[in-house]
N, C-alpha and C. Protein backbone atom coordinates (compact mmCIF):
# COMPACT_ATOMS: atom_id res chain seq x y z
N UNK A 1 0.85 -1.19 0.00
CA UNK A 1 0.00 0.00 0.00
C UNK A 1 0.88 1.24 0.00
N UNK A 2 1.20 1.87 -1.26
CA UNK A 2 1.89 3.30 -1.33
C UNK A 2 1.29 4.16 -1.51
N UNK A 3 0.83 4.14 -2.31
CA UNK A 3 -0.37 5.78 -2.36
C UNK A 3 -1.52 5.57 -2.03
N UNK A 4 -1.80 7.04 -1.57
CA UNK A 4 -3.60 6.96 -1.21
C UNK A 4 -4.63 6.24 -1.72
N UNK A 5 -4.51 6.12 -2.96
CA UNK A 5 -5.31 5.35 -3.95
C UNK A 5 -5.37 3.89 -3.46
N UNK A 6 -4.18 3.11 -3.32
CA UNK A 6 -3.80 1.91 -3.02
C UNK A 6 -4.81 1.78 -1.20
N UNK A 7 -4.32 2.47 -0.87
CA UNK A 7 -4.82 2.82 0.57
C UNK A 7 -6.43 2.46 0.66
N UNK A 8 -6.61 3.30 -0.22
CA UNK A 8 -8.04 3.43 -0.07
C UNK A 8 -8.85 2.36 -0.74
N UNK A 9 -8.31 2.07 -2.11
CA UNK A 9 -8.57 0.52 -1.98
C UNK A 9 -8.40 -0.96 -1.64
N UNK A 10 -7.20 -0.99 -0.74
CA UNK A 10 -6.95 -2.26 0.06
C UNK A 10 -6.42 -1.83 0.77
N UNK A 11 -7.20 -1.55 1.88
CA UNK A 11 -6.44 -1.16 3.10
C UNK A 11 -5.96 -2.49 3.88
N UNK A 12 -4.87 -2.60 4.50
CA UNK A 12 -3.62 -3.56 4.43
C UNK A 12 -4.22 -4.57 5.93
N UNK A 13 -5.12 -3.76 6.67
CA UNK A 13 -6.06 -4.60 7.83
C UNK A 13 -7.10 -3.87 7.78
N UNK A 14 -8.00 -5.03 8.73
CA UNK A 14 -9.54 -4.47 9.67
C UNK A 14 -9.16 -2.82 10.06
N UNK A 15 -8.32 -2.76 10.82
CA UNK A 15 -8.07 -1.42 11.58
C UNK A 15 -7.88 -0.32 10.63
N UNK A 16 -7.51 -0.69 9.66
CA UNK A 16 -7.11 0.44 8.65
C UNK A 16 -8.43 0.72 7.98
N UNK A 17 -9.20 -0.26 7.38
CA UNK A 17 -10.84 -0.23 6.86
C UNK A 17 -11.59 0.72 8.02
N UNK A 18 -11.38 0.32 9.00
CA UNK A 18 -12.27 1.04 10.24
C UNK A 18 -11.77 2.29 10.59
N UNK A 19 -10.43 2.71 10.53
CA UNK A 19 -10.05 3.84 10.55
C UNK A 19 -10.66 4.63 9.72
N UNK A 20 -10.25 4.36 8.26
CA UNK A 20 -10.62 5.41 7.16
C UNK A 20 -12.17 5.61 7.49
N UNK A 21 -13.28 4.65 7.57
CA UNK A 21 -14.14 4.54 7.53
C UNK A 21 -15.32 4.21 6.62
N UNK A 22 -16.45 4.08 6.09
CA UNK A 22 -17.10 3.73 5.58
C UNK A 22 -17.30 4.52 4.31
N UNK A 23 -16.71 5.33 4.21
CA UNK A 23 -17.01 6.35 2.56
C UNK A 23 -15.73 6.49 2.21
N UNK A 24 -14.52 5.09 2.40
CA UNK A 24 -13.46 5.34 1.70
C UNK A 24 -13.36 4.45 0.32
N UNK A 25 -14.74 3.66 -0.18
CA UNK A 25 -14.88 3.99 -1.51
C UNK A 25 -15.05 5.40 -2.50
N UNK A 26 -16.41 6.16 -1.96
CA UNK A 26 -15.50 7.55 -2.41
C UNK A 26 -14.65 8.43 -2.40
N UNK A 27 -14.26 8.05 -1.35
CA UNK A 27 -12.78 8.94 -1.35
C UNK A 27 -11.58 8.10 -2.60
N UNK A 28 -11.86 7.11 -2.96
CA UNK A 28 -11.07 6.71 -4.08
C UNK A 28 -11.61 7.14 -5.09
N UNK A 29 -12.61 7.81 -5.58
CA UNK A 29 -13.40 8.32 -6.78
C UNK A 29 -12.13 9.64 -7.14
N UNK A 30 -11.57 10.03 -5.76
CA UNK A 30 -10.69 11.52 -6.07
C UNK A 30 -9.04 10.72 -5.87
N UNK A 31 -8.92 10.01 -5.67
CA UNK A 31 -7.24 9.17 -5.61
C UNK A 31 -6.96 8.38 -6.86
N UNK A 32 -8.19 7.83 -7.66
CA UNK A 32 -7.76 6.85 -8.58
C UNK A 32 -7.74 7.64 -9.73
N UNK A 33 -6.87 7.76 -10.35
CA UNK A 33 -6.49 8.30 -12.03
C UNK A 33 -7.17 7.35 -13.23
N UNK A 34 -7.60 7.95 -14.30
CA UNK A 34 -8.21 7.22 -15.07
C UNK A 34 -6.86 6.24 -16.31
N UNK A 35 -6.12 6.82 -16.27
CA UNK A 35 -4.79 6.17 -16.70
C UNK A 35 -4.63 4.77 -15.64
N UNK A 36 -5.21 4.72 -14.81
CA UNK A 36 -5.02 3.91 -13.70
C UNK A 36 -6.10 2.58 -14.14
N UNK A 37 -7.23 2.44 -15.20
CA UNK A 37 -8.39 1.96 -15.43
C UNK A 37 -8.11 1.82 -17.12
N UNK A 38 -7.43 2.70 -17.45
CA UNK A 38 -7.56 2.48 -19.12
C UNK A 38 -6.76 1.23 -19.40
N UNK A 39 -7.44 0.82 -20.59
CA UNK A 39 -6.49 -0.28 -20.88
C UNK A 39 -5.79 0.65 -22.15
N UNK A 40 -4.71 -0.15 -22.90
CA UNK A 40 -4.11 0.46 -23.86
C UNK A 40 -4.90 0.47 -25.30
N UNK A 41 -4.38 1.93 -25.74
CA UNK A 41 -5.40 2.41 -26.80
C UNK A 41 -5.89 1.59 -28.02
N UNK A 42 -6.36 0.95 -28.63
CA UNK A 42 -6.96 -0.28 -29.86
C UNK A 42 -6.48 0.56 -31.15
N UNK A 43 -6.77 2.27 -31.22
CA UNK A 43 -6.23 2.49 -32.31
C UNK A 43 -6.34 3.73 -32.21
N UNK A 44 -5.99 4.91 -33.18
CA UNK A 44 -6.01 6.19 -32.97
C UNK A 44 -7.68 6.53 -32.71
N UNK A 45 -7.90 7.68 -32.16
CA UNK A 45 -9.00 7.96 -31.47
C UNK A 45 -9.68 9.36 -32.61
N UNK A 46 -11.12 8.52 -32.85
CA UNK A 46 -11.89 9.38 -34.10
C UNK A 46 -11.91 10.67 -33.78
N UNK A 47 -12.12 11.86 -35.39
CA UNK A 47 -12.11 12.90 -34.68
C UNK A 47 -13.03 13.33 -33.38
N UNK A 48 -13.93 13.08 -33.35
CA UNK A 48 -14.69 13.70 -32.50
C UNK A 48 -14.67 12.93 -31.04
N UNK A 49 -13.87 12.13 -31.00
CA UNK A 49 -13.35 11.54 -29.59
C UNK A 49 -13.34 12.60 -28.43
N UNK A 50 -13.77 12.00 -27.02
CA UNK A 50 -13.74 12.93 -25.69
C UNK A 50 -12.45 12.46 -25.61
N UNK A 51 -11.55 13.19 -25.49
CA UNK A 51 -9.82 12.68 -24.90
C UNK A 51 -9.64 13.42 -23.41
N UNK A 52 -9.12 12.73 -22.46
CA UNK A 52 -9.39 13.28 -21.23
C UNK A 52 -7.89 12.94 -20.55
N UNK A 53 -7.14 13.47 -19.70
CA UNK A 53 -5.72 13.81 -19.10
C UNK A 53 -5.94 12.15 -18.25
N UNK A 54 -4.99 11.50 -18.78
CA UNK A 54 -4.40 10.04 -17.75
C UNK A 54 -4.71 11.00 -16.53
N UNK A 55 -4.32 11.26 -15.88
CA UNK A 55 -3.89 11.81 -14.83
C UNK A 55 -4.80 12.51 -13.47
N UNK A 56 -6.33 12.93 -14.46
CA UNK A 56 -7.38 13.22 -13.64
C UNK A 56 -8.03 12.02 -12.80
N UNK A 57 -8.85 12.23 -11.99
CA UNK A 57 -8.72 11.44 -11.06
C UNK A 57 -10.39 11.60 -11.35
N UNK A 58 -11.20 9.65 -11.15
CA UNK A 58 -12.39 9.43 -11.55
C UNK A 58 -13.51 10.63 -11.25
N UNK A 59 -13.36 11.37 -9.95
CA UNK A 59 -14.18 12.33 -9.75
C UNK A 59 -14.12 13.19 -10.39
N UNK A 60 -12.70 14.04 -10.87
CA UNK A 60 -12.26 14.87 -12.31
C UNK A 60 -13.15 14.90 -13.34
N UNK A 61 -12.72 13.10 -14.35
CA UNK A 61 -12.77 12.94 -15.09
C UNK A 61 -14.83 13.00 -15.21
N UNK A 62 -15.35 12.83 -14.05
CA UNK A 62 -16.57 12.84 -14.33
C UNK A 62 -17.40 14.37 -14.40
N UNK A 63 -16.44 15.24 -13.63
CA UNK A 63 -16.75 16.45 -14.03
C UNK A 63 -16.49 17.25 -15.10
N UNK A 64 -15.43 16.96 -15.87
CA UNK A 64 -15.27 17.42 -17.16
C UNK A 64 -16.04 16.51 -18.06
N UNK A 65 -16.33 15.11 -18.08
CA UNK A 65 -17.70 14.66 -19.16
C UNK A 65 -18.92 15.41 -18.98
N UNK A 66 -19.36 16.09 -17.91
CA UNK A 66 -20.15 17.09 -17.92
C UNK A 66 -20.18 18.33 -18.47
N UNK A 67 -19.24 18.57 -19.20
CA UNK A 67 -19.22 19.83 -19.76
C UNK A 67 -19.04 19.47 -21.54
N UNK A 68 -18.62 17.94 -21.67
CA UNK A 68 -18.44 18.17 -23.34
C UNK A 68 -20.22 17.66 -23.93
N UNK A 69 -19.46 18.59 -25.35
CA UNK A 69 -20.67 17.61 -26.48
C UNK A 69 -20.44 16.53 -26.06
N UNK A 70 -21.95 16.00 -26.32
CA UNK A 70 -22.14 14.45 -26.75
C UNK A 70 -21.66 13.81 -27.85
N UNK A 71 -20.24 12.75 -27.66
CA UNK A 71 -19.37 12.32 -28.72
C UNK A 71 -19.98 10.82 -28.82
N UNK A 72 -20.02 10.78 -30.45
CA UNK A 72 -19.91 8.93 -30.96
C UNK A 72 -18.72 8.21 -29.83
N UNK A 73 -19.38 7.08 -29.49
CA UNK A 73 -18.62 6.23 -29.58
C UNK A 73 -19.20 5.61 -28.39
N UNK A 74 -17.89 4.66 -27.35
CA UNK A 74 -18.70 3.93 -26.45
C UNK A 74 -17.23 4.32 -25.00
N UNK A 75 -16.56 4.87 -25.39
CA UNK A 75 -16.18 5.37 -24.16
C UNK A 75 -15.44 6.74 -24.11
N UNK A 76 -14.37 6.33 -23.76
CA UNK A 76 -13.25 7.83 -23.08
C UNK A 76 -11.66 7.35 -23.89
N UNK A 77 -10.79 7.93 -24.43
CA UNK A 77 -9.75 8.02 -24.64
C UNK A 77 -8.70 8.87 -23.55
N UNK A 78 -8.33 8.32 -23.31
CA UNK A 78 -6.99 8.95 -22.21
C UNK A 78 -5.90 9.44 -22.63
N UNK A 79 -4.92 10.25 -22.22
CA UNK A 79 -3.95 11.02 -22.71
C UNK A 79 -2.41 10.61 -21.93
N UNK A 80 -1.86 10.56 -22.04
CA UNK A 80 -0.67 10.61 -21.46
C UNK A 80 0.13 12.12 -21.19
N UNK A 81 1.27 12.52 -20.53
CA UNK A 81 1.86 13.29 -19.91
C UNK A 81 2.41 14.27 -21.31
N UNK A 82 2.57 13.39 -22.14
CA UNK A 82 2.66 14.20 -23.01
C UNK A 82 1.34 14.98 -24.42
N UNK A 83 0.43 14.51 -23.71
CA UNK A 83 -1.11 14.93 -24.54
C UNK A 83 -1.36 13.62 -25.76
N UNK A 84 -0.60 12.45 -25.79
CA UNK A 84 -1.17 11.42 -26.73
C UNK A 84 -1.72 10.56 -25.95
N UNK A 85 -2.98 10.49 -26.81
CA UNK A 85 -3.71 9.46 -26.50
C UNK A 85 -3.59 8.12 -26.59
N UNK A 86 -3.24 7.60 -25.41
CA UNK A 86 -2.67 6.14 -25.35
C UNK A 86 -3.48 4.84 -24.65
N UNK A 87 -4.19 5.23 -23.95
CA UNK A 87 -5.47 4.47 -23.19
C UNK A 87 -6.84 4.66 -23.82
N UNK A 88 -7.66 3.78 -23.52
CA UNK A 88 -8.82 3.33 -23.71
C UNK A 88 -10.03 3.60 -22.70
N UNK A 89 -11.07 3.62 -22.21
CA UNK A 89 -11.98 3.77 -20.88
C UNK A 89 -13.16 3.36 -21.60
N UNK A 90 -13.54 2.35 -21.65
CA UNK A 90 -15.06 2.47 -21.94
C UNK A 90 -15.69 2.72 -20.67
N UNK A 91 -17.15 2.98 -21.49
CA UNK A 91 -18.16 3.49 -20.69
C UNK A 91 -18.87 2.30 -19.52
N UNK A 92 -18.51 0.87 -20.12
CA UNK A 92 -19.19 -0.23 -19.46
C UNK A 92 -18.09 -0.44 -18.59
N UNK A 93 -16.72 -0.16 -19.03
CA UNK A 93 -15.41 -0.23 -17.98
C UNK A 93 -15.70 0.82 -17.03
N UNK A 94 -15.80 2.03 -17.04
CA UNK A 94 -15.61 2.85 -16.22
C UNK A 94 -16.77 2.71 -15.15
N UNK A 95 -18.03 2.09 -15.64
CA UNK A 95 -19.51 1.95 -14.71
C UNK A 95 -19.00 0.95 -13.66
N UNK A 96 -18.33 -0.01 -13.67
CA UNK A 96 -17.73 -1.42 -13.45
C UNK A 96 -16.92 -0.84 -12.19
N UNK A 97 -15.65 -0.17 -12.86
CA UNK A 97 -14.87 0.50 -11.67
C UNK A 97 -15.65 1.57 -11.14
N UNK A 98 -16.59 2.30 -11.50
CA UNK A 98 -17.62 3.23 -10.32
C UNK A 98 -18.06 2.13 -9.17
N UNK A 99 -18.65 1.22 -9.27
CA UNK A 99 -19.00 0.44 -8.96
C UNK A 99 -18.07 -0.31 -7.61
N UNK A 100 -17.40 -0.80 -8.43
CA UNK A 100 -15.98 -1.14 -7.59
C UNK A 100 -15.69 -0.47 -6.66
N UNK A 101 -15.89 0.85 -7.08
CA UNK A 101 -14.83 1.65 -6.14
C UNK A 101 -16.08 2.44 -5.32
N UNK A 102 -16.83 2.13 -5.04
CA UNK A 102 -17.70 2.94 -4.11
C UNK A 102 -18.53 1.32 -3.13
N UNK A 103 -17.86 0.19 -3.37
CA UNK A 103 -18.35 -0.38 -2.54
C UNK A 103 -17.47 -0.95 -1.67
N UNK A 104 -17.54 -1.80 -0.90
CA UNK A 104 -16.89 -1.81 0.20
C UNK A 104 -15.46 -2.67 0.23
N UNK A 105 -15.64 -3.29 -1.07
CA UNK A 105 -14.52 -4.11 -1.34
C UNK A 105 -13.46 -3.44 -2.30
N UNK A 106 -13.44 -2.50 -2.39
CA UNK A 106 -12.93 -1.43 -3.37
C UNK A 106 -12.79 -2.36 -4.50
N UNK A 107 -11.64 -1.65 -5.84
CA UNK A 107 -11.47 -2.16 -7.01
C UNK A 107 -9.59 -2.47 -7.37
N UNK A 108 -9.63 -3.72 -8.10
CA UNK A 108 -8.28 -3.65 -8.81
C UNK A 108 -8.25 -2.74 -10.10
N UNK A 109 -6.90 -2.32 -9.65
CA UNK A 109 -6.94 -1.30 -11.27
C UNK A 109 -6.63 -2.76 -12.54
N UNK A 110 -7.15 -2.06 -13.47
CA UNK A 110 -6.75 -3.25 -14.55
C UNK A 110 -5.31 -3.76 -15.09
N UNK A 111 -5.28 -5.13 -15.11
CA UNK A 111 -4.12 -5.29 -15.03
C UNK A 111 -3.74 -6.12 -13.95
N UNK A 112 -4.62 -6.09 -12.65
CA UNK A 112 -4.14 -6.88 -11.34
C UNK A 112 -5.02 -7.25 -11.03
N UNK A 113 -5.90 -8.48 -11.80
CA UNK A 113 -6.88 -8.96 -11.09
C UNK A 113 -8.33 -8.82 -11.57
N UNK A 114 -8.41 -7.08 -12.36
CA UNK A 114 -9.55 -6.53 -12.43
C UNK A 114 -10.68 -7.51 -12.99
N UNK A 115 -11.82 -6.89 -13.41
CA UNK A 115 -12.71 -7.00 -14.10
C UNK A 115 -12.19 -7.52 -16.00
N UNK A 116 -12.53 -8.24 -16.90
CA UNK A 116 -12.14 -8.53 -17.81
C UNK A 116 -13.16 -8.62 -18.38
N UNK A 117 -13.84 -7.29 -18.98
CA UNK A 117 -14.98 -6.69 -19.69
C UNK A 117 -14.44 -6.93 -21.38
N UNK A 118 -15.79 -7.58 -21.92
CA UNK A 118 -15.78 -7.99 -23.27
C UNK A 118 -15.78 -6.04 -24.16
N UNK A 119 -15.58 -6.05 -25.39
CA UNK A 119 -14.89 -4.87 -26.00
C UNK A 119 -16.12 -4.29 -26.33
């Protein structure tokens, strides 16, 4: 358990779950990065793609989908540090880890365990 994120979703004992307390699924909504959930990108991302910063964190990323047009497609494209889009987010992925991460068993980021959602 190194970062908050990690923290907040496997906390390492009982005492640590009971410490944080009972709304430290949402408190991972603001620790977990969506770079953290994307899988890697399938192919360049259409023009009218939502492309959104690796780096924002699920509560972020849900406040800036509130502000764009309504784009084709079926999820989120992610960005890397340098502004290319290198990750993937669908919309049935990202419901999955909402999910995950606001219940009591928190979520694996993908990659360790996660969820293995058809395309």
């Amino acid at each position: 358990n190194g970062t908050p994120a990690d923290l907040l979703r496997r906390p390492a004992a009982p005492f640590v779950t009971e410490f944080i307390g009972e709304d430290r699924g949402v408190l991972a909504l603001a620790y977990t990065a969506l770079a953290e959930l994307a899988e890697p990108a399938p192919q360049p991302p259409p023009r009218d793609a939502v492309i959104l910063a690796g780096t924002l964190s699920v509560l972020e990323a849900g406040q800036a989908l509130s502000t764009h047009q309504p784009a084709s497609g079926a999820g989120i494209w992610v960005e890397d540090d340098t502004g290319q889009p290198t990750g993937y987010l669908s919309f049935q992925h990202l419901a999955v880890a909402l999910g995950d991460l606001t219940s009591s068993d928190g979520v694996t980021p993908a990659g360790e365990g996660g969820h293995d959602l058809p395309a």
